[in-house]
C-alpha atoms as a PDB file:
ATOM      1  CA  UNK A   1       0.000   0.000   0.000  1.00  0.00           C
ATOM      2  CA  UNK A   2       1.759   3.330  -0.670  1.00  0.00           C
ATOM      3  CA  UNK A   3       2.134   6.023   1.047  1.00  0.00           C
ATOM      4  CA  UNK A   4       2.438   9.934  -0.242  1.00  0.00           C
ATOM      5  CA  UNK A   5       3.365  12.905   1.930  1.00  0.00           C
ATOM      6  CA  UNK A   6       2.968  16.451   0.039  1.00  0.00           C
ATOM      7  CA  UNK A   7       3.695  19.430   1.438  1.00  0.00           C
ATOM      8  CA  UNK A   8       3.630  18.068   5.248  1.00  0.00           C
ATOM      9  CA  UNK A   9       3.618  20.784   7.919  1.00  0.00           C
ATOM     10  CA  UNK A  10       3.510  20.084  11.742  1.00  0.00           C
ATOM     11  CA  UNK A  11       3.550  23.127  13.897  1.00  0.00           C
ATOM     12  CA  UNK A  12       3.876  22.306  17.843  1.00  0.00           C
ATOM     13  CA  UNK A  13       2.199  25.126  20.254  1.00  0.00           C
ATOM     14  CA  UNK A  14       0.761  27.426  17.609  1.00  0.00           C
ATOM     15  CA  UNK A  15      -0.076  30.633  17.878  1.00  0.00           C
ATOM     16  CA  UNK A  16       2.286  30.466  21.666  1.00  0.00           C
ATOM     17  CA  UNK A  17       5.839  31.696  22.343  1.00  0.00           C
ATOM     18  CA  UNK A  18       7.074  28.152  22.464  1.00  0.00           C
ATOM     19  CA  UNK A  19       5.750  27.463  18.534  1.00  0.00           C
ATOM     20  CA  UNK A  20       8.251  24.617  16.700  1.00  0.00           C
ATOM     21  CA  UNK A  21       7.605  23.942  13.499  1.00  0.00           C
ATOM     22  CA  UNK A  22       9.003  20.213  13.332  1.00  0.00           C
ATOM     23  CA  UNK A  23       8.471  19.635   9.870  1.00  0.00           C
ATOM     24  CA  UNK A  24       8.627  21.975   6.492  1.00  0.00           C
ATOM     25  CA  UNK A  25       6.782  21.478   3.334  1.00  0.00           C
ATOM     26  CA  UNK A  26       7.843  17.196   3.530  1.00  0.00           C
ATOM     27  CA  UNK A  27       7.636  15.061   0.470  1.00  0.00           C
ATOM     28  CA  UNK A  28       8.058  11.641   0.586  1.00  0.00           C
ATOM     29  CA  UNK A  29       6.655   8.247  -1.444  1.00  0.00           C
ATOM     30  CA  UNK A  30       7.224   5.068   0.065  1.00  0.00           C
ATOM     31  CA  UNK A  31       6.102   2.497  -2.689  1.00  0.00           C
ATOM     32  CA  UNK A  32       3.537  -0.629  -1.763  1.00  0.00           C
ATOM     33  CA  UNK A  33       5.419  -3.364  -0.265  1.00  0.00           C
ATOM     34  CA  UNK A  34       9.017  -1.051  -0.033  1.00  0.00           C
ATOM     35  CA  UNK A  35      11.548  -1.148   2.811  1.00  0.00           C
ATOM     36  CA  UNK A  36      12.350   2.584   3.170  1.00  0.00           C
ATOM     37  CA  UNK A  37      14.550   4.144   6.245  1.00  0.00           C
ATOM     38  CA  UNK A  38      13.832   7.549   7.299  1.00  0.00           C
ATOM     39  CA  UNK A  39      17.554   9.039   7.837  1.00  0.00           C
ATOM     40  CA  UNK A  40      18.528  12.063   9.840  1.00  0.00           C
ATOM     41  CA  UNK A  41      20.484  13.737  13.190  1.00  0.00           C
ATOM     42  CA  UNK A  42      18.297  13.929  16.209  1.00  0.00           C
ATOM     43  CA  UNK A  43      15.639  17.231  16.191  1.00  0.00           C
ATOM     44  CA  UNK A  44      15.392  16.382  12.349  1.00  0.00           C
ATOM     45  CA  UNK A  45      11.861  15.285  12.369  1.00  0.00           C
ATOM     46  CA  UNK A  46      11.643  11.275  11.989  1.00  0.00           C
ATOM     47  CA  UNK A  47       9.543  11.107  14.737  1.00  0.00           C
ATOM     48  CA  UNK A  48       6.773  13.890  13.841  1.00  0.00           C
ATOM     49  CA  UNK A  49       7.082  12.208  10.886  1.00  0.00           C
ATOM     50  CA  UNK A  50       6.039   8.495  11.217  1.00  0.00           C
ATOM     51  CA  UNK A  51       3.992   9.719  14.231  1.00  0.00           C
ATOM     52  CA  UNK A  52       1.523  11.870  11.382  1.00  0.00           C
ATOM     53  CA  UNK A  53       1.907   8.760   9.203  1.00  0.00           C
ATOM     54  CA  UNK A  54       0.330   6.639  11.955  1.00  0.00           C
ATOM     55  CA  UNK A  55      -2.195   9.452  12.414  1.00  0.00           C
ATOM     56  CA  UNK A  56      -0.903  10.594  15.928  1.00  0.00           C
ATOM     57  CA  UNK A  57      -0.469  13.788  14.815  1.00  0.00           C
ATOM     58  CA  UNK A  58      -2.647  15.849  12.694  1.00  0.00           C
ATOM     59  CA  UNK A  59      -1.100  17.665   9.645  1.00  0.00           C
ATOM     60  CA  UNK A  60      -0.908  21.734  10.424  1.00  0.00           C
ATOM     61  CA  UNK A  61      -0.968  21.771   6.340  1.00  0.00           C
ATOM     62  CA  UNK A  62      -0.093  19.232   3.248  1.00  0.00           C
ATOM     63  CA  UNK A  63      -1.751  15.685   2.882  1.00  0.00           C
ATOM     64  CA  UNK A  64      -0.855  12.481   3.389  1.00  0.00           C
ATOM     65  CA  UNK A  65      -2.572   9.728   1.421  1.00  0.00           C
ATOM     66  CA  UNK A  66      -2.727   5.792   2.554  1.00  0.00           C
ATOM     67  CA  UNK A  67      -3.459   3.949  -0.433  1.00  0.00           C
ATOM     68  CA  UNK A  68      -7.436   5.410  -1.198  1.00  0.00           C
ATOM     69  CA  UNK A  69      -7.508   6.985   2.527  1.00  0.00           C
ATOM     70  CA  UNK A  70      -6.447  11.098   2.665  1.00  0.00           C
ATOM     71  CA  UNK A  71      -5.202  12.798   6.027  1.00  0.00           C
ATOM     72  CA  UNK A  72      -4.993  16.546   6.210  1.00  0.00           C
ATOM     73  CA  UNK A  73      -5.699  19.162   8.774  1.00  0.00           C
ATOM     74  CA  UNK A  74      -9.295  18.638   8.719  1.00  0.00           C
ATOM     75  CA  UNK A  75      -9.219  14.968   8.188  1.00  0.00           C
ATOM     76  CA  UNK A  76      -8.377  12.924  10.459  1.00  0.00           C
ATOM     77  CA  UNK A  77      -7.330   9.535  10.605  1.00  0.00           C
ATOM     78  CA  UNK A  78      -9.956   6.578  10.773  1.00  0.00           C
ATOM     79  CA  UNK A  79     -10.046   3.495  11.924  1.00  0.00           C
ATOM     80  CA  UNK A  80      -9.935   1.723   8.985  1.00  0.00           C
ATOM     81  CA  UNK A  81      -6.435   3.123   8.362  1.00  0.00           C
ATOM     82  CA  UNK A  82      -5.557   2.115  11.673  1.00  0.00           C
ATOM     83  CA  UNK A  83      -6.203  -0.988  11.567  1.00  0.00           C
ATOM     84  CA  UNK A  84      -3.596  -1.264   8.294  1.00  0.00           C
ATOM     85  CA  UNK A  85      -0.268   0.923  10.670  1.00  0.00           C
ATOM     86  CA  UNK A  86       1.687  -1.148  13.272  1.00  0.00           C
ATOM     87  CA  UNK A  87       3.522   1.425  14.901  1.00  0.00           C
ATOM     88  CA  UNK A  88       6.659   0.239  17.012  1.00  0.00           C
ATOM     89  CA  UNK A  89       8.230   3.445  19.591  1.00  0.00           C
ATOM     90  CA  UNK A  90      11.711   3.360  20.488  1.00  0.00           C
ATOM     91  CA  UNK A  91      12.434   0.771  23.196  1.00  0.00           C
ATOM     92  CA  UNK A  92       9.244  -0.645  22.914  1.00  0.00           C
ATOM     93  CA  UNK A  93       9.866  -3.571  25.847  1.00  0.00           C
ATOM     94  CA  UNK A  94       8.838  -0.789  27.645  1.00  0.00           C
ATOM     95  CA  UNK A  95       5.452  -0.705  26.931  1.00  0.00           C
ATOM     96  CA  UNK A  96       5.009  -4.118  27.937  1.00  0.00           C
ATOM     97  CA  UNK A  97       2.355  -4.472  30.745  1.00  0.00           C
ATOM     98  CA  UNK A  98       0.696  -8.053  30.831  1.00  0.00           C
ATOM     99  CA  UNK A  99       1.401 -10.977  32.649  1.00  0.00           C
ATOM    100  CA  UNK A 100       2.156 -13.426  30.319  1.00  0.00           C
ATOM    101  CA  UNK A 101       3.999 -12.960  26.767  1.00  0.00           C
ATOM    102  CA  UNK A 102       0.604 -14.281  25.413  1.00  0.00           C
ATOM    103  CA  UNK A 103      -1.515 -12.206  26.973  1.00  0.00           C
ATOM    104  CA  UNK A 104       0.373  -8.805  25.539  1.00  0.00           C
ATOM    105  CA  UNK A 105       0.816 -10.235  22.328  1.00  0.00           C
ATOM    106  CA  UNK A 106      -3.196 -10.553  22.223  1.00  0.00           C
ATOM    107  CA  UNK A 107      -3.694  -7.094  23.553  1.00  0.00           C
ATOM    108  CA  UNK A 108      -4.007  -6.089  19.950  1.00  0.00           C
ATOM    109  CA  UNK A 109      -6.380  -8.616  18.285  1.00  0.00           C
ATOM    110  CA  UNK A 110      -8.427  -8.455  21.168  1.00  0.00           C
ATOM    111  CA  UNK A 111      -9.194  -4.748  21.327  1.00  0.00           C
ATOM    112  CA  UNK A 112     -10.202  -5.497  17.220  1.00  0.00           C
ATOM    113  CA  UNK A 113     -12.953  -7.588  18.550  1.00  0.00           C
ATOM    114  CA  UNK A 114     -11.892 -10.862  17.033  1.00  0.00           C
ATOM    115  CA  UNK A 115     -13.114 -14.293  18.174  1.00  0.00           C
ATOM    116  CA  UNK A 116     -10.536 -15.962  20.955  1.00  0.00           C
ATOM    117  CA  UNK A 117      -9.705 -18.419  18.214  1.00  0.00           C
ATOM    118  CA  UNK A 118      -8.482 -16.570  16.053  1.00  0.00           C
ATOM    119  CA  UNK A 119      -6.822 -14.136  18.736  1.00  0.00           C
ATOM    120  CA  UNK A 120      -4.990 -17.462  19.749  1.00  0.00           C
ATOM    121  CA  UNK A 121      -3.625 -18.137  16.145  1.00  0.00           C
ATOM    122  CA  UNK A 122      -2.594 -14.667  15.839  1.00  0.00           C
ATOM    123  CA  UNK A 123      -0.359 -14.726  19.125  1.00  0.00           C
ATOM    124  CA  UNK A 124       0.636 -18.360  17.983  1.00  0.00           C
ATOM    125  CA  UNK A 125       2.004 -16.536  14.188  1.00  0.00           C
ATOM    126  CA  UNK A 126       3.253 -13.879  15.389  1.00  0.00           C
ATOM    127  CA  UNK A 127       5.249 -15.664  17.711  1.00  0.00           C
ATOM    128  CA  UNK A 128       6.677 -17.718  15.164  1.00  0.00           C
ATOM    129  CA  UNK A 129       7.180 -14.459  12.822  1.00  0.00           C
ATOM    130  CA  UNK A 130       9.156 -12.972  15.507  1.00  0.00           C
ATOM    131  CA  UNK A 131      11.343 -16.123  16.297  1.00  0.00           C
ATOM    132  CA  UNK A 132      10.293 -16.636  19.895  1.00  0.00           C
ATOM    133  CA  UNK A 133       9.751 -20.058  20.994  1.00  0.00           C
ATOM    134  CA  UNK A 134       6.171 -21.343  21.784  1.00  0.00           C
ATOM    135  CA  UNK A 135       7.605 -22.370  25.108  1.00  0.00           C
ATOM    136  CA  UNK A 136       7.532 -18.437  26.188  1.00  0.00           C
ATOM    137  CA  UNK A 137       3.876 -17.919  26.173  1.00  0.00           C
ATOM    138  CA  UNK A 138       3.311 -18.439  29.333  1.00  0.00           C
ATOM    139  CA  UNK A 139       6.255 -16.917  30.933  1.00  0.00           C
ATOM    140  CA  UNK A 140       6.309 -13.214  32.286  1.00  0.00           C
ATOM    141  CA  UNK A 141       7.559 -10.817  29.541  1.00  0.00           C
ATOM    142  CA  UNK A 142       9.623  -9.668  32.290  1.00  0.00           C
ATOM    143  CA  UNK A 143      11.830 -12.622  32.225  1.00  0.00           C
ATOM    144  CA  UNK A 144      12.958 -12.454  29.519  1.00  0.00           C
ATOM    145  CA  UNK A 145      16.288 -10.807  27.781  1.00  0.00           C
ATOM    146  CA  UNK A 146      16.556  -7.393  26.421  1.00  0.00           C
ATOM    147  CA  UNK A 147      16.572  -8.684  22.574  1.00  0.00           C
ATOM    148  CA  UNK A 148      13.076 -11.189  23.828  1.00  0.00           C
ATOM    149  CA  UNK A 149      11.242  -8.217  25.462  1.00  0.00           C
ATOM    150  CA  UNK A 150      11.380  -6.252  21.955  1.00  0.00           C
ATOM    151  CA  UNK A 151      10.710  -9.153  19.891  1.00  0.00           C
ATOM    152  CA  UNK A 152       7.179  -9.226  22.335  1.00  0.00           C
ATOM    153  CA  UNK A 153       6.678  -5.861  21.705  1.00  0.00           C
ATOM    154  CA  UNK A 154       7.300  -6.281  17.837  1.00  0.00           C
ATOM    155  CA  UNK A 155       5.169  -9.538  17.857  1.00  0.00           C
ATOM    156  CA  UNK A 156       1.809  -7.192  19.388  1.00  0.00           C
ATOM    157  CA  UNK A 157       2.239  -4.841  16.743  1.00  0.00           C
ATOM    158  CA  UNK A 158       2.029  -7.616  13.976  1.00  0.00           C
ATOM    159  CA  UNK A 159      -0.937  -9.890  15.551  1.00  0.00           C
ATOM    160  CA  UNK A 160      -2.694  -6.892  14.366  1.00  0.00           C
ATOM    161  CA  UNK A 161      -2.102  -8.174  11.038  1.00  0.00           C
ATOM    162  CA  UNK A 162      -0.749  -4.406   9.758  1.00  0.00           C
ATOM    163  CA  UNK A 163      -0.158  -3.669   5.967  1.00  0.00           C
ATOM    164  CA  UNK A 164       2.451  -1.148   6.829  1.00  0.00           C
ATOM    165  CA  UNK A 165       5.082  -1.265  10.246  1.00  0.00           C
ATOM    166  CA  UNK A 166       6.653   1.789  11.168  1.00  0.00           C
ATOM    167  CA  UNK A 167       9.554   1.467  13.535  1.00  0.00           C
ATOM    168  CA  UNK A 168      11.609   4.416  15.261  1.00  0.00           C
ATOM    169  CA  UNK A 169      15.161   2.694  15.921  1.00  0.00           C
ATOM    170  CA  UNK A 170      14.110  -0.678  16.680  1.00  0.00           C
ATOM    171  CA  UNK A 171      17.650  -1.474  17.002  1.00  0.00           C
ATOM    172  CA  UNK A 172      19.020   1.022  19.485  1.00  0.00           C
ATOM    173  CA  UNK A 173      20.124  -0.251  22.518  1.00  0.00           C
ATOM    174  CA  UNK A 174      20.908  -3.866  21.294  1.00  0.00           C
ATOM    175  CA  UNK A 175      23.895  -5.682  21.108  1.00  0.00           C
ATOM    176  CA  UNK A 176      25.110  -6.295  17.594  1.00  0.00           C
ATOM    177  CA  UNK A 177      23.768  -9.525  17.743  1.00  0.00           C
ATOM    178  CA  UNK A 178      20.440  -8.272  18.479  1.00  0.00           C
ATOM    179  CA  UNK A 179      20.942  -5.534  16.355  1.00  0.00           C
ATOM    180  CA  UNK A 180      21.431  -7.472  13.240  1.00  0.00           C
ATOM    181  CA  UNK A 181      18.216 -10.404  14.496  1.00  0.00           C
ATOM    182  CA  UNK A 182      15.526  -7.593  15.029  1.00  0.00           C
ATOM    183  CA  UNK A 183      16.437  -5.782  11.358  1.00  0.00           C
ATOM    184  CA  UNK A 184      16.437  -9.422   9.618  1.00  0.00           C
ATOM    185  CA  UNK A 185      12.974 -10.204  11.021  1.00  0.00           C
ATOM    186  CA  UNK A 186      11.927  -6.828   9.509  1.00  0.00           C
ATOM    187  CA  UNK A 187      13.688  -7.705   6.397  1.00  0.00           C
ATOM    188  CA  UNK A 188      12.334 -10.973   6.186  1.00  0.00           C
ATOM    189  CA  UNK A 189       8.621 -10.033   6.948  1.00  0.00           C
ATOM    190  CA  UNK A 190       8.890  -7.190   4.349  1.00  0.00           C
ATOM    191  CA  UNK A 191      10.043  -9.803   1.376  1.00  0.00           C
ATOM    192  CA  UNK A 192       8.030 -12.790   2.532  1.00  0.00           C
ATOM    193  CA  UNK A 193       4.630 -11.462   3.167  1.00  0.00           C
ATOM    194  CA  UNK A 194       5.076  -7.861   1.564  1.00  0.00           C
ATOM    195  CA  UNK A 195       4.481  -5.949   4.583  1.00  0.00           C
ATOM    196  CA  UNK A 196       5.804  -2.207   3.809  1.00  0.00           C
ATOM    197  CA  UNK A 197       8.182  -1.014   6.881  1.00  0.00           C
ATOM    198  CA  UNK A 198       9.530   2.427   7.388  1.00  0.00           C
ATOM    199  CA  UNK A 199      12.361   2.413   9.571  1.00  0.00           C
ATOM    200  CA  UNK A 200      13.588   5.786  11.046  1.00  0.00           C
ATOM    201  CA  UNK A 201      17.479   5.719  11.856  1.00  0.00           C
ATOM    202  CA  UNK A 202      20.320   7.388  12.654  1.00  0.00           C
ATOM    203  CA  UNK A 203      22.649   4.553  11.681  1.00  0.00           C
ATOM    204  CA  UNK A 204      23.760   4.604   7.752  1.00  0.00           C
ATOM    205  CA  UNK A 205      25.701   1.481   7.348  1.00  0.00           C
ATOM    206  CA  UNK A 206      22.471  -0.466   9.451  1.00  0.00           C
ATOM    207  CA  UNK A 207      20.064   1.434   7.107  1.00  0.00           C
ATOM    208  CA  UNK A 208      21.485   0.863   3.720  1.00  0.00           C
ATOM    209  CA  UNK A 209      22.171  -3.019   4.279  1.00  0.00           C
ATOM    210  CA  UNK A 210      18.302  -4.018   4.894  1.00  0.00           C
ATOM    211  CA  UNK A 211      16.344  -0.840   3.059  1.00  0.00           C
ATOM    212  CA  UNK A 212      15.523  -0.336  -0.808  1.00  0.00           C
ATOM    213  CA  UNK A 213      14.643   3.275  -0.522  1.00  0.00           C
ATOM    214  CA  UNK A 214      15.896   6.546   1.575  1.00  0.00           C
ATOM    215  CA  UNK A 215      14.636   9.685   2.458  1.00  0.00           C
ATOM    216  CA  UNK A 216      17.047  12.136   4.643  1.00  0.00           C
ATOM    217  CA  UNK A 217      15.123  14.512   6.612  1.00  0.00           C
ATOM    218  CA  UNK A 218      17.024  17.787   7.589  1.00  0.00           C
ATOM    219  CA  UNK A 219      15.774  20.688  10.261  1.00  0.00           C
ATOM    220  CA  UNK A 220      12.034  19.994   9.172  1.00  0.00           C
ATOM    221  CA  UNK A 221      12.745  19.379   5.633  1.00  0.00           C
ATOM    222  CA  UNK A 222      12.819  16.338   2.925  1.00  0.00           C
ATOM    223  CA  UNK A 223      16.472  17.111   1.622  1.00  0.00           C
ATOM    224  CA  UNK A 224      17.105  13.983  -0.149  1.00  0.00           C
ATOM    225  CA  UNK A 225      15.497  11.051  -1.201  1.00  0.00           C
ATOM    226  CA  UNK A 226      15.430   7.883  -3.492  1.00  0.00           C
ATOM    227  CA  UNK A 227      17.762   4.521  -3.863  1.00  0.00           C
ATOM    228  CA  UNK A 228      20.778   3.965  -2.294  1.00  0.00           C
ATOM    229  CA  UNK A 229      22.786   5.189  -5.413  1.00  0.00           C
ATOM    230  CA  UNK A 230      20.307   8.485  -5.791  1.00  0.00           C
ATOM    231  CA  UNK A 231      20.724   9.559  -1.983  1.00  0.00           C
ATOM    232  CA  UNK A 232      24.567   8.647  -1.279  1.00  0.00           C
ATOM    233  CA  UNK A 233      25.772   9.929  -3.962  1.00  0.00           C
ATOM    234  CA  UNK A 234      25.265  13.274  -2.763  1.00  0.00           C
ATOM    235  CA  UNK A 235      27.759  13.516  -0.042  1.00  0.00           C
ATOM    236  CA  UNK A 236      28.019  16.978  -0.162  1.00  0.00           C
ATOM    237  CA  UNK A 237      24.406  17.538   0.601  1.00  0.00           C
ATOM    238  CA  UNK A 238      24.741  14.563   3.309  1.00  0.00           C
ATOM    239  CA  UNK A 239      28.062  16.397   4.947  1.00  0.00           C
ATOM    240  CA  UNK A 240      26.435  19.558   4.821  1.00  0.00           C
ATOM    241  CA  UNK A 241      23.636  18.253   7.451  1.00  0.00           C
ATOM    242  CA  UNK A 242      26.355  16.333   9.242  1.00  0.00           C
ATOM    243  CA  UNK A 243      25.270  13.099   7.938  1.00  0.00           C
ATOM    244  CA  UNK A 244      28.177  10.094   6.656  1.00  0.00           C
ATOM    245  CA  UNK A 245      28.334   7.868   4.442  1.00  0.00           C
ATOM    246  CA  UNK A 246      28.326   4.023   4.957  1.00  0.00           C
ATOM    247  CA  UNK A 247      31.381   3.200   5.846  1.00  0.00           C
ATOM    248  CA  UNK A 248      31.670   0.728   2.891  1.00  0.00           C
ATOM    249  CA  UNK A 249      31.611   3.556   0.550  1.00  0.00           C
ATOM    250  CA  UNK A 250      34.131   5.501   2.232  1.00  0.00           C
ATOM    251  CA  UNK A 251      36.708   2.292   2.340  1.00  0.00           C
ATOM    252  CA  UNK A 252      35.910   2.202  -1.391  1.00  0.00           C
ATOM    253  CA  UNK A 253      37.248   5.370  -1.592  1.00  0.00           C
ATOM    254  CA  UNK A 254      40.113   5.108   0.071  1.00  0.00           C
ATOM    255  CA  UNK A 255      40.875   2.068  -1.656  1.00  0.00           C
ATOM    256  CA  UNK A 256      40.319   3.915  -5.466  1.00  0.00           C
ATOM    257  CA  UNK A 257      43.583   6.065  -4.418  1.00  0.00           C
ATOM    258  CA  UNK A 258      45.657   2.724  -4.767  1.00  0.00           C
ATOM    259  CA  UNK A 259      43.396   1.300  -7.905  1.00  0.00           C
ATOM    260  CA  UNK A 260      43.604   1.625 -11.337  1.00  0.00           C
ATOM    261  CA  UNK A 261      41.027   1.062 -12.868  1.00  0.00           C
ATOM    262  CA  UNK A 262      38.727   2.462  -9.640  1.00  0.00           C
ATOM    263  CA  UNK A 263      36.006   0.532  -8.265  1.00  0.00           C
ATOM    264  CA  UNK A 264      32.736   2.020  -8.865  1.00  0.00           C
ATOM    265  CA  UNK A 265      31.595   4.313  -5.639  1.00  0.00           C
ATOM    266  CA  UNK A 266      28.287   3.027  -5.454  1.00  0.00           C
ATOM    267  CA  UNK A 267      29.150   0.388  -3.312  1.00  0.00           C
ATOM    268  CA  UNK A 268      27.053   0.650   0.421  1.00  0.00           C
ATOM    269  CA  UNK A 269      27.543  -3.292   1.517  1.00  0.00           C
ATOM    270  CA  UNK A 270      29.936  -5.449   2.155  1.00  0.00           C
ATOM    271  CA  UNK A 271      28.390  -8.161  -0.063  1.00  0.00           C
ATOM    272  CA  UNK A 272      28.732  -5.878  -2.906  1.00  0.00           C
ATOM    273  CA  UNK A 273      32.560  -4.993  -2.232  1.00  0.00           C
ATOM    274  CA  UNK A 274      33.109  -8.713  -1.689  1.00  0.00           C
ATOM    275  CA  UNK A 275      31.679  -9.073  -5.203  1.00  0.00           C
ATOM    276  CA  UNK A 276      33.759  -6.642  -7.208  1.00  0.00           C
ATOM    277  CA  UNK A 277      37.030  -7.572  -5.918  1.00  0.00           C
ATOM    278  CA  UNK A 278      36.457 -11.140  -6.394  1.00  0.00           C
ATOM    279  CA  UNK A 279      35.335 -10.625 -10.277  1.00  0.00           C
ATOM    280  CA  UNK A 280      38.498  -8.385 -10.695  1.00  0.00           C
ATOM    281  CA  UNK A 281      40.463 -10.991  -8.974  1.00  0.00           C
ATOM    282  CA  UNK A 282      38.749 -13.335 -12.070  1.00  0.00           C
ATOM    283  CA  UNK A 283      39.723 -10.836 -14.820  1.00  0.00           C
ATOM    284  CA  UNK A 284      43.275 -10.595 -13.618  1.00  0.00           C
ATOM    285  CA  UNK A 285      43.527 -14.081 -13.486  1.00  0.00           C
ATOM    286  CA  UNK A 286      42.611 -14.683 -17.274  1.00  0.00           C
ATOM    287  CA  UNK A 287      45.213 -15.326 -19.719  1.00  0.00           C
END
């Protein structure tokens, strides 16, 4: 289901001495069934951002449009469309409150007024999306590790069945380890089932290795957006807004001083590197 954001304003405390204006005239398209990472410094505006996508702020001006559904400053959100966002806050273990792992995974589905049966199979599903074992449903959410609790969280957000999961740094906080099992789930349910996630981060070289598309938000403004090659290829723009690039790219770079011919700079993973220098390795090798 896509998503378009024209001309998004948010103004906090209008018409007060304390007015913000958190975002500027946004533009954004995030494609049906697209992994897309919202990319910017703290006080940028992610937040205000996927918080109006998910309809828990009301536009000050501009539109947003959910597939057929349009959200502007005197439209709000309905539940229809709320029923298609899974929304997941930063350190959402937090938010946990049951007492059972079941029992807050069904928080969801329940409130939707589904029968218990099919409350149950959602909580057994999601489970199972999520990678927890079935043996944890009737522990306390509480005893569980770090990288577990968030996994719960993520797992009541998706018995929900949502067409499109927002997530604001689902990652932070995690070991690497964790890191790297929280962002494949989110991978893997966005390929596998088609689910469209927006991922708001701070973290390049995390972003570019599980998202297809980029927009870099900068002091309330859309400054770039588009593939991996369209957005990273404008250093100068991300420099400018104190923003790096992956560090892949930037060892590529280093490593075109010593090579001739260069290697191509629009290299953002390690797979891809891996790739190049092997087929040069090939083409050196031929007689």
């Amino acid at each position: 289901m896509e998503i378009v954001v024209r001309d998004l304003e948010v103004v906090y405390q209008s018409g007060t001495p304390w007015m913000k204006k958190a975002l500027d005239g946004v533009n954004l398209t995030v494609p049906g069934g697209s992994f897309t990472a919202i990319l910017g410094v703290t006080g940028s505006g992610k937040s205000t951002l996927i918080q109006a996508i998910a309809g828990l702020i009301r536009p000050t001006r501009g539109i947003i449009r959910i597939g057929s559904h349009l959200i502007d400053a005197n439209r709000k959100q309905t539940a229809d469309v709320r029923r298609l966002i899974g929304l997941v806050f930063q350190y959402p273990e937090h938010q946990l409150f049951a007492e059972t792992v079941a029992k807050d995974i069904a928080f969801g589905p329940t409130n939707l007024g589904l029968p218990q049966s099919e409350v149950d199979g959602r909580v057994k599903q999601a489970m199972e999306w999520v990678g927890l074992d079935s043996e944890l449903a009737d522990r306390s959410p509480f005893q569980l590790s770090g990288g577990q609790m968030r996994r719960v969280a993520i797992a009541g957000v998706l018995a929900i069945s949502p067409k499109i999961l927002i997530l604001d740094e689902p990652a932070a906080g995690l070991d690497p380890k964790g890191q790297e099992e929280i962002l494949s789930l989110l991978k893997r349910l966005n390929q596998d089932f088609g689910v469209t996630v927006i991922l708001v981060s701070h973290d390049m070289d995390q972003a570019v290795r599980y998202a297809d598309r980029f927009c870099v938000l900068a002091e309330g403004r859309s400054v770039l957006s588009g593939t991996a090659k369209a957005v990273f290829s404008r250093a100068d723009i991300l420099s400018s807004y104190h923003l790096e690039l992956p560090e892949i790219t930037r060892f590529v770079q280093l490593l075109n001083r010593k090579l001739d011919p260069p290697l191509p700079e629009d290299v953002f993973t390690l797979d891809e590197l891996e790739r190049l220098l092997e087929e040069r390795r090939k083409k050196r090798e031929l007689p």
